[in-house]
C-alpha atoms as a PDB file:
ATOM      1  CA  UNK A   1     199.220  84.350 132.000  1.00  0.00           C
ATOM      2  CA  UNK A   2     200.743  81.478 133.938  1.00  0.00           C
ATOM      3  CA  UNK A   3     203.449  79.946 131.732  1.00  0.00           C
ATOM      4  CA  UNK A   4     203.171  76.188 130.812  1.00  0.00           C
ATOM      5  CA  UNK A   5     205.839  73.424 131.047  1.00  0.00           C
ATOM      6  CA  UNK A   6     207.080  71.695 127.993  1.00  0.00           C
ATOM      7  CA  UNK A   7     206.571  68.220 128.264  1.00  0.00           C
ATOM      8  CA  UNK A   8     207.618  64.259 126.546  1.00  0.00           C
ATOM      9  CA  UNK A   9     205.295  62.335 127.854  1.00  0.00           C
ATOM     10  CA  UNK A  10     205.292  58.210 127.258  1.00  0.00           C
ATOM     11  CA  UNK A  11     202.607  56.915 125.648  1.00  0.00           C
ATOM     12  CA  UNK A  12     203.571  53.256 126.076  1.00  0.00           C
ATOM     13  CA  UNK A  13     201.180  50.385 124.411  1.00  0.00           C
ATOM     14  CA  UNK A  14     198.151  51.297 122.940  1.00  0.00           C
ATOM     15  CA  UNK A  15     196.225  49.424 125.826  1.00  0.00           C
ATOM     16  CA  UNK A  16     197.526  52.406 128.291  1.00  0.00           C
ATOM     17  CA  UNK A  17     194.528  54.064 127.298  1.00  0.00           C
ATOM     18  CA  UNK A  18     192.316  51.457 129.239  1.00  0.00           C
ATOM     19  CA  UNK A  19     194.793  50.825 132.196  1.00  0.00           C
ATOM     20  CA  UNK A  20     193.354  52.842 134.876  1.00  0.00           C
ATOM     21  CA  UNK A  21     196.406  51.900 137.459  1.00  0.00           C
ATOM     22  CA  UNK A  22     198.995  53.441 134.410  1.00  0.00           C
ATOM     23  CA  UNK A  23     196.377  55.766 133.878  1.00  0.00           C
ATOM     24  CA  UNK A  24     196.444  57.320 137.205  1.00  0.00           C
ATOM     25  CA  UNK A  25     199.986  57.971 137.170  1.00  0.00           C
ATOM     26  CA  UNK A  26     199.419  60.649 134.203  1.00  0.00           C
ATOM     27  CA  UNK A  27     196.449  61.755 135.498  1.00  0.00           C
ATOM     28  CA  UNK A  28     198.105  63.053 138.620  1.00  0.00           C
ATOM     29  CA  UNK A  29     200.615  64.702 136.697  1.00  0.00           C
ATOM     30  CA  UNK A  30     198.594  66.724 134.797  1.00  0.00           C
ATOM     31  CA  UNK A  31     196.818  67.811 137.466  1.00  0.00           C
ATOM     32  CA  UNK A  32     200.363  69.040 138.991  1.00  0.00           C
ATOM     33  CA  UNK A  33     200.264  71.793 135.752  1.00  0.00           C
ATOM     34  CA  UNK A  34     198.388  74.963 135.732  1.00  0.00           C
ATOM     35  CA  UNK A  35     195.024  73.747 133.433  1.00  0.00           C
ATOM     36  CA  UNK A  36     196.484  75.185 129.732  1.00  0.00           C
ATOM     37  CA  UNK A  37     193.946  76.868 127.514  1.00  0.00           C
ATOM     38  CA  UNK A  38     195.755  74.268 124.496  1.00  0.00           C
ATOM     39  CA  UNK A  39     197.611  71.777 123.378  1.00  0.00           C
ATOM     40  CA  UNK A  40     199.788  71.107 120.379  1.00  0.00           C
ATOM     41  CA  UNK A  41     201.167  67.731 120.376  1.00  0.00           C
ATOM     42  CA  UNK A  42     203.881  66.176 118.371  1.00  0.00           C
ATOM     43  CA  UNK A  43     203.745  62.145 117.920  1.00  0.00           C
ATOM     44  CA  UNK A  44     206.397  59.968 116.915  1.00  0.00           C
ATOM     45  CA  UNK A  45     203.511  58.190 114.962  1.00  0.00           C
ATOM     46  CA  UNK A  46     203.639  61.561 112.325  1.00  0.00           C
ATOM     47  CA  UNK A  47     206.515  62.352 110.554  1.00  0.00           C
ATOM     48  CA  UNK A  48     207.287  64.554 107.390  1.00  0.00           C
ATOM     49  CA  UNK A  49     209.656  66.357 105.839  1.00  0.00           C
ATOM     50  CA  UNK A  50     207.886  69.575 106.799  1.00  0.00           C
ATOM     51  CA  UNK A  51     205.724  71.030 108.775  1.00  0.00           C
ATOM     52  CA  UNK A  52     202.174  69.871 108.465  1.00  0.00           C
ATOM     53  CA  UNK A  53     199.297  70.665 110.928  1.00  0.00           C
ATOM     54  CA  UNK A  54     196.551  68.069 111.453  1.00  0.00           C
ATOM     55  CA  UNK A  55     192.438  68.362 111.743  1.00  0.00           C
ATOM     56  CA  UNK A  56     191.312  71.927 113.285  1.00  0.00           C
ATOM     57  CA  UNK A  57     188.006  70.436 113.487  1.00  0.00           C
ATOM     58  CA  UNK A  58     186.407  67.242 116.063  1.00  0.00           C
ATOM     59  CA  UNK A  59     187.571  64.355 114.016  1.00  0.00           C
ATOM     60  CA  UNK A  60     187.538  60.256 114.519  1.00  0.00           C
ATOM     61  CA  UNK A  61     190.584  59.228 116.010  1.00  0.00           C
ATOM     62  CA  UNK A  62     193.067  57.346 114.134  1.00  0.00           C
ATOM     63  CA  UNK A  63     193.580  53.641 115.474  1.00  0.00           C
ATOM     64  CA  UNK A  64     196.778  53.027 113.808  1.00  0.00           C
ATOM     65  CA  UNK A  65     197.748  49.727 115.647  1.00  0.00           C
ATOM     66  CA  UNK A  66     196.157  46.248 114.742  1.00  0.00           C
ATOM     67  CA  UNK A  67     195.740  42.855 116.891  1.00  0.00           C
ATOM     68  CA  UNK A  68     194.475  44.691 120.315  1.00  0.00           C
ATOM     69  CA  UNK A  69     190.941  44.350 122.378  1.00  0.00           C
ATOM     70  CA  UNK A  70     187.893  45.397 120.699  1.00  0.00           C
ATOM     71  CA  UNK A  71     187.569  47.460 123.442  1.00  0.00           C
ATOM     72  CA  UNK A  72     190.568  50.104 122.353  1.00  0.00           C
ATOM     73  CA  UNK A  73     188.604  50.570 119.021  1.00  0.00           C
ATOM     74  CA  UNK A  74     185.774  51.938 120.908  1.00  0.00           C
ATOM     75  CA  UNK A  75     187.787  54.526 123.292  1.00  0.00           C
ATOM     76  CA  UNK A  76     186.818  57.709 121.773  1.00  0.00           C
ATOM     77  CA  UNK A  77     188.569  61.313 122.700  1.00  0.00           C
ATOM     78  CA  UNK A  78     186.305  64.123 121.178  1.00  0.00           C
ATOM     79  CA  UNK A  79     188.955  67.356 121.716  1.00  0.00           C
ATOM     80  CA  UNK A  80     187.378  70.295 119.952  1.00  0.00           C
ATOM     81  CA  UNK A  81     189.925  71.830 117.051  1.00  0.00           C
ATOM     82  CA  UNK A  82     191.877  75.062 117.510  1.00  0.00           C
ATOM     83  CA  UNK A  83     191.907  76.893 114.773  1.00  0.00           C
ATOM     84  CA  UNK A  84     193.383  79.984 116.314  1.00  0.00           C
ATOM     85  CA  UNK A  85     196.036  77.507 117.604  1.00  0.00           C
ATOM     86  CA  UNK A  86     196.903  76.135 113.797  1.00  0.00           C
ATOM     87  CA  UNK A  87     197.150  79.874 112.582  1.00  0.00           C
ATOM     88  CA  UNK A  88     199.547  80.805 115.399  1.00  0.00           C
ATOM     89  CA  UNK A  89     201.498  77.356 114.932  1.00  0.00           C
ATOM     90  CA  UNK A  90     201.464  78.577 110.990  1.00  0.00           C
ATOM     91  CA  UNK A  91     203.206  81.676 111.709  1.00  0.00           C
ATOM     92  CA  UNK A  92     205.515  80.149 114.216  1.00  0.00           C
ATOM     93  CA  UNK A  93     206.936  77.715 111.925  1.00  0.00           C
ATOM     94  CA  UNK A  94     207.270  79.105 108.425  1.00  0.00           C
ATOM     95  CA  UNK A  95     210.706  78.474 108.903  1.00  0.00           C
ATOM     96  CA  UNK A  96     210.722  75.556 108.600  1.00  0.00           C
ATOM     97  CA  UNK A  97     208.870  75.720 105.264  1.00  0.00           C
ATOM     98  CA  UNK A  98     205.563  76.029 104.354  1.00  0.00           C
ATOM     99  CA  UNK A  99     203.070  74.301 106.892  1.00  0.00           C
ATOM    100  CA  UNK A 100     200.647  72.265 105.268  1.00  0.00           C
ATOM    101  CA  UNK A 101     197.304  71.884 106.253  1.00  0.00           C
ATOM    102  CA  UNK A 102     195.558  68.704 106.446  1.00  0.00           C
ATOM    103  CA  UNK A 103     192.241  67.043 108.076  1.00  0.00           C
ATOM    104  CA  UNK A 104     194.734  63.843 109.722  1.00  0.00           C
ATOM    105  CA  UNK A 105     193.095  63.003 113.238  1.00  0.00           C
ATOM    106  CA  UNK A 106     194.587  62.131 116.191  1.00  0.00           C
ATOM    107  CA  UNK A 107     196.904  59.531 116.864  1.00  0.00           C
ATOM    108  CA  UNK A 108     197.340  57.323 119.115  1.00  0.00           C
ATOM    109  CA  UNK A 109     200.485  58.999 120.585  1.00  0.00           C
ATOM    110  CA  UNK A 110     198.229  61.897 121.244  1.00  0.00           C
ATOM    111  CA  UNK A 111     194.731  60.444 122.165  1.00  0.00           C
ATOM    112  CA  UNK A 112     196.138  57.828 124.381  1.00  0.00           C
ATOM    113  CA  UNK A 113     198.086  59.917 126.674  1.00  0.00           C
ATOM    114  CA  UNK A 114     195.527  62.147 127.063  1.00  0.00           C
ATOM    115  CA  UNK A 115     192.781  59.923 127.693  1.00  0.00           C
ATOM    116  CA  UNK A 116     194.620  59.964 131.051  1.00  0.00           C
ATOM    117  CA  UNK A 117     196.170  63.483 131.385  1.00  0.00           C
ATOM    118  CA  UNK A 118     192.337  65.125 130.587  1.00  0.00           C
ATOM    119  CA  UNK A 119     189.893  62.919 130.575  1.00  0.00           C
ATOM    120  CA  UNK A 120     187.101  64.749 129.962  1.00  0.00           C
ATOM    121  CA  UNK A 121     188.382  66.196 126.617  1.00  0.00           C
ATOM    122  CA  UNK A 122     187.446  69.747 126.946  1.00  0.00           C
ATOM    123  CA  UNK A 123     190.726  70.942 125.979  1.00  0.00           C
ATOM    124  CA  UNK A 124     191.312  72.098 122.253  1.00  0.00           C
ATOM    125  CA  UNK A 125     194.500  69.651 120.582  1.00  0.00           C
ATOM    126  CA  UNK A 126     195.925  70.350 117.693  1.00  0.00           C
ATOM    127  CA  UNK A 127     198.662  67.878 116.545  1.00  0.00           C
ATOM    128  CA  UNK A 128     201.516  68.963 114.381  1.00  0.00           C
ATOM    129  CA  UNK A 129     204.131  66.430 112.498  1.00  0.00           C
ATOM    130  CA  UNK A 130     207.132  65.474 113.442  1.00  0.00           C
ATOM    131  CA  UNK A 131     210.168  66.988 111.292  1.00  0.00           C
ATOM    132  CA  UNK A 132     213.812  65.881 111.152  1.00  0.00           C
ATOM    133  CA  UNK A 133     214.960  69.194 113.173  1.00  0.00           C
ATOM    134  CA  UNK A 134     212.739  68.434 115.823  1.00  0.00           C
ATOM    135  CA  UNK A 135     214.830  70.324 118.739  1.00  0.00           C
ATOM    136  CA  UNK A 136     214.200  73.495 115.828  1.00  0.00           C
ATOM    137  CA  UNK A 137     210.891  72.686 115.801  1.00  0.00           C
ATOM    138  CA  UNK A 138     210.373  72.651 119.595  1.00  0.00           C
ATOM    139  CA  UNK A 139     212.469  75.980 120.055  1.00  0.00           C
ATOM    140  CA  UNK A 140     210.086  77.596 117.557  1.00  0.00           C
ATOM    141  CA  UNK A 141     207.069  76.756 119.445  1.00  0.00           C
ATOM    142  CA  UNK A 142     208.808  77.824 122.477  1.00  0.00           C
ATOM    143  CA  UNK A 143     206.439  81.399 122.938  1.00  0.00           C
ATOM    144  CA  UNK A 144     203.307  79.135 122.835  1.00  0.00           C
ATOM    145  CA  UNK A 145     204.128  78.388 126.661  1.00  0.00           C
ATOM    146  CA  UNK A 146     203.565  82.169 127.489  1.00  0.00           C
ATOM    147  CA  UNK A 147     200.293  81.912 125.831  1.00  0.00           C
ATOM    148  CA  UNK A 148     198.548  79.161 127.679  1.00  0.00           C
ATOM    149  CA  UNK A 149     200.145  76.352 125.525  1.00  0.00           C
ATOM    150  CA  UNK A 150     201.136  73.319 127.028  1.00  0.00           C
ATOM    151  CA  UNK A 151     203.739  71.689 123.812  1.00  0.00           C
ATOM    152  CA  UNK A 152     203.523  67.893 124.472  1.00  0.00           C
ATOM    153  CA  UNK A 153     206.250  65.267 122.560  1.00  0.00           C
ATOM    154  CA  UNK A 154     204.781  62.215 122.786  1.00  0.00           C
ATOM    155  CA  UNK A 155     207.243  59.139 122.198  1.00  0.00           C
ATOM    156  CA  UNK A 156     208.496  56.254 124.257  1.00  0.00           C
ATOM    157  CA  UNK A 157     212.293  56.463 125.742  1.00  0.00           C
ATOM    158  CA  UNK A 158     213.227  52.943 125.587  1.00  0.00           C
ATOM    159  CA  UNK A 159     211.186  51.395 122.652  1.00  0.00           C
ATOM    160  CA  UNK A 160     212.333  47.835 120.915  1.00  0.00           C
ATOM    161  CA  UNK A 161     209.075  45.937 119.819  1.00  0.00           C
ATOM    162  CA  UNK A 162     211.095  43.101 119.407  1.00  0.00           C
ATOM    163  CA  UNK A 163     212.013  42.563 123.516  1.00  0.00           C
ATOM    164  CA  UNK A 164     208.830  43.719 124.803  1.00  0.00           C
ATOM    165  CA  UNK A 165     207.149  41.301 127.130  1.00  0.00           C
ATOM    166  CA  UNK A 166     203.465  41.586 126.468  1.00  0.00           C
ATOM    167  CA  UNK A 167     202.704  39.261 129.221  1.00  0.00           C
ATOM    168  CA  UNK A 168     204.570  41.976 131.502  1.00  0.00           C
ATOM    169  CA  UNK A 169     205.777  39.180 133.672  1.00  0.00           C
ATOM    170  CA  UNK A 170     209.675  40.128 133.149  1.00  0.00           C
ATOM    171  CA  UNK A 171     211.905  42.946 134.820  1.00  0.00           C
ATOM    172  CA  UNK A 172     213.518  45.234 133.040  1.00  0.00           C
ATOM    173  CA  UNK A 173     216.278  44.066 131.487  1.00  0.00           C
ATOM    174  CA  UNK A 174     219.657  45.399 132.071  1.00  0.00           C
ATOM    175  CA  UNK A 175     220.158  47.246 128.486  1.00  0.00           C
ATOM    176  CA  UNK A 176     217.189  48.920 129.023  1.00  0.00           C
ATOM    177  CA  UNK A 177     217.314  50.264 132.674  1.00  0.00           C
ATOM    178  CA  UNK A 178     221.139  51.337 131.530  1.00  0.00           C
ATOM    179  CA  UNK A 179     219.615  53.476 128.710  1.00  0.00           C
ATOM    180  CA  UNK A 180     217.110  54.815 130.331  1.00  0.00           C
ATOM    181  CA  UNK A 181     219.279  55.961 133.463  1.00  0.00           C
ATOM    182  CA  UNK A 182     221.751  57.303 130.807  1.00  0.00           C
ATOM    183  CA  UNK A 183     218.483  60.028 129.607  1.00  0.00           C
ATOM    184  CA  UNK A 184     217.629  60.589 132.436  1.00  0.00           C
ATOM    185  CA  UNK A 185     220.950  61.865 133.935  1.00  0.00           C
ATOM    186  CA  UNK A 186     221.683  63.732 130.781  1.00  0.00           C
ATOM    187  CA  UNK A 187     218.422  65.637 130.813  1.00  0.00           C
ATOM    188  CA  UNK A 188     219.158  66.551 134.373  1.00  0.00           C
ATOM    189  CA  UNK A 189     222.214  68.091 133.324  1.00  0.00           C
ATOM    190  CA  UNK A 190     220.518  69.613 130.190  1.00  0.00           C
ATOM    191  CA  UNK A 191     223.417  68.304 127.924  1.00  0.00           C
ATOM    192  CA  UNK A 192     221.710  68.849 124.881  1.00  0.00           C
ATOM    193  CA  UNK A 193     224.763  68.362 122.772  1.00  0.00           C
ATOM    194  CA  UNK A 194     225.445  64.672 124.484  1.00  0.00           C
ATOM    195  CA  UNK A 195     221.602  64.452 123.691  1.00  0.00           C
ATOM    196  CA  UNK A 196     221.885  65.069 120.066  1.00  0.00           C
ATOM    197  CA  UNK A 197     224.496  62.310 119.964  1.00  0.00           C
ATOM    198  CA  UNK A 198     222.917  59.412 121.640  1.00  0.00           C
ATOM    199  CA  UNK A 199     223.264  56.991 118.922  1.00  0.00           C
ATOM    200  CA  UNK A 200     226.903  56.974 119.546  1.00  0.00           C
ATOM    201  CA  UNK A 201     227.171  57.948 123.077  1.00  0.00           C
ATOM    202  CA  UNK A 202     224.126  56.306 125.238  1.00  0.00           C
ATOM    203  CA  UNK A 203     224.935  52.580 126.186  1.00  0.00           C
ATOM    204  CA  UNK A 204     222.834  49.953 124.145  1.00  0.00           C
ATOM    205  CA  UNK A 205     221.310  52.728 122.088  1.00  0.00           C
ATOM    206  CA  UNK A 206     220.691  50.446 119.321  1.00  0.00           C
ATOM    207  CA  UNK A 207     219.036  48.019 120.798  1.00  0.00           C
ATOM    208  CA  UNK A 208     217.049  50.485 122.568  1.00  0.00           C
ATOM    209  CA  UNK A 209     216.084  52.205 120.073  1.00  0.00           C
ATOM    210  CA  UNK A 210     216.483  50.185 116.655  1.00  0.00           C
ATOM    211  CA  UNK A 211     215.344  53.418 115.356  1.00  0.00           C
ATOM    212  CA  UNK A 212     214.686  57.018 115.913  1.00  0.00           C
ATOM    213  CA  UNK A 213     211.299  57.644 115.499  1.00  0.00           C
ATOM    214  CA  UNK A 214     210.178  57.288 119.277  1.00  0.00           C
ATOM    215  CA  UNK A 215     213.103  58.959 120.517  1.00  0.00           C
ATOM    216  CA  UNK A 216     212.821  62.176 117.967  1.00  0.00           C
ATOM    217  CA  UNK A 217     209.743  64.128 119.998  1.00  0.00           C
ATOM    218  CA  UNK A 218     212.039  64.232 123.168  1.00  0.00           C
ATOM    219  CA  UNK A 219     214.216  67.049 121.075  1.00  0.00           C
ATOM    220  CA  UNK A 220     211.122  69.076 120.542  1.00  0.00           C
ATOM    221  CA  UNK A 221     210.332  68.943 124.211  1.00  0.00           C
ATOM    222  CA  UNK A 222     214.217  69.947 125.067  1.00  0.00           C
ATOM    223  CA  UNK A 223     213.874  72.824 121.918  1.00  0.00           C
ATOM    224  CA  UNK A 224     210.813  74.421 123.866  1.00  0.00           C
ATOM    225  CA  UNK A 225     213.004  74.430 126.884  1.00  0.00           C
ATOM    226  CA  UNK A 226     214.822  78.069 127.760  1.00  0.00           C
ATOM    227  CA  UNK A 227     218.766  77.701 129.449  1.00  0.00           C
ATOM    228  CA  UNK A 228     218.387  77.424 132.809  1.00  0.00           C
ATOM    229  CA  UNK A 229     215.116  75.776 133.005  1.00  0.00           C
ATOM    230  CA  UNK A 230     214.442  73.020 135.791  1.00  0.00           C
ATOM    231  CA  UNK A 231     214.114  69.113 134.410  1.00  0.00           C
ATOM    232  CA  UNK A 232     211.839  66.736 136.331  1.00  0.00           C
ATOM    233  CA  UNK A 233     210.815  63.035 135.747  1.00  0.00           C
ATOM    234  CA  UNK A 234     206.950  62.916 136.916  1.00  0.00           C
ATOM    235  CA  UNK A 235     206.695  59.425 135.777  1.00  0.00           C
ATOM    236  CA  UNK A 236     209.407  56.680 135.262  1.00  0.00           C
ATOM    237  CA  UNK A 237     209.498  53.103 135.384  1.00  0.00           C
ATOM    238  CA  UNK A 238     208.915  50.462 132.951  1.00  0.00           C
ATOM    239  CA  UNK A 239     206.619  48.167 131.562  1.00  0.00           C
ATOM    240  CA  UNK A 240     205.767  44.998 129.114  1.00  0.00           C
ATOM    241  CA  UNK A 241     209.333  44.705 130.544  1.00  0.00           C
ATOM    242  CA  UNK A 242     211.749  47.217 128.310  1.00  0.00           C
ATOM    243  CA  UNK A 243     209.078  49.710 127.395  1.00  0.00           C
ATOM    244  CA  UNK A 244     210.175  52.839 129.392  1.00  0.00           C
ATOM    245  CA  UNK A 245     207.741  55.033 130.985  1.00  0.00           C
ATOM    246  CA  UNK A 246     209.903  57.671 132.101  1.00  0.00           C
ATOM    247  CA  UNK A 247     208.241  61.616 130.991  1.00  0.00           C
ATOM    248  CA  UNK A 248     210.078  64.579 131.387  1.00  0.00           C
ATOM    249  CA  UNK A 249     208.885  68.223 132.244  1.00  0.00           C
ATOM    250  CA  UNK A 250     210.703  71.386 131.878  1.00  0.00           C
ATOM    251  CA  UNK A 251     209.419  73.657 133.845  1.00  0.00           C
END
């Protein structure tokens, strides 16, 4: 079986999911990697202490965001469940503790990505929580890419709600770019250690990232990630000004 890439893939504003010219941009990536029989996705919009695996089953989506078009609260994304998926994912990371099981739909980390990435939804997704180990967590999921898997991190590189530009008339400001260029040339060196350290090492990490909830899922997608392995940036740029788009596939 063809192996699949581990992946952190942006998922920006919750209004990506109705930007077709965004849109397009993940759709042509994922149609770059070999058609996975799965997906487990990790949000930064789901954290816990431990291990928890969400609905197995076609739920509603979660739209946990407020103050955006009627229209987003009416984009559906019907992925059937994977139960075969959850029971693998079980075994995979007891330990970490014990996995709970729980009927949480998707979030919009997940479902607005892959509005884009597979639109037609025919792909079974089965969303597990974010831990504090998360570079653990993604090297423990690592033999899911041998079985079809694709492991997507969903989070947002440069993310301060407080200096985005919703009008998206600015350019990226300075801070930002800085940041983001300091990722992306550690990724390509795969310095996982400098990685691990940003908060002291990456310039204007705190203002960046005033904290580390959208920055966590990248270490799952760097866990999954054998030595060796290449790094590529299938989408980068920026938006609503300091929002980075930049996504990252090994493999």
């Amino acid at each position: 079986m063809t192996i699949l890439p581990s992946c952190f893939v942006a998922h920006g504003a919750p209004t990506l999911a109705l930007d077709a010219r965004k849109g397009a941009d993940l759709t042509a990536w994922a149609n770059e990697i070999p058609r996975p029989r799965a997906i487990v996705a990790v949000s930064a919009h789901w954290e816990s202490s431990a291990p928890a695996i969400g609905t197995t089953e076609t739920q509603p989506l979660m739209y946990d965001f407020g103050g955006f078009p009627r229209a987003l609260y009416e984009v559906d994304y019907p992925a059937p469940g994977a139960p075969e998926l959850a029971a693998r994912v079980e075994e995979l990371l007891a330990p970490l503790g014990a996995v709970e099981r729980t009927r949480r739909g998707l979030d919009h980390g997940v479902w607005v990505p892959l509005v884009h990435m597979y639109p037609r939804a025919d792909i079974p997704v089965l969303q597990v929580s974010l831990v504090p180990d998360a570079f653990e967590m993604g090297r423990l999921l690592l033999p899911l890419r041998q079985e079809g898997v694709l492991v997507l991190a969903s989070g947002v590189l440069v993310h301060n709600l407080g200096a985005v530009d919703f009008g998206d008339r600015s350019p990226a400001p300075s801070w930002a770019v800085e940041f983001d260029r300091w990722c992306a040339e550690t990724l390509e060196k795969r310095d996982f250690d400098a990685l691990a350290k940003w908060r002291t090492r990456a310039p204007h990490a705190d203002r960046a990232q005033p904290t580390d909830d959208h920055f966590a899922p990248l270490f799952v997608a760097c866990g999954a990630s054998p030595d060796g392995e290449s790094v590529r940036f299938p989408v980068s740029g920026f938006e609503y000004g300091s929002l980075s788009r930049r996504c990252v596939q090994f493999g």
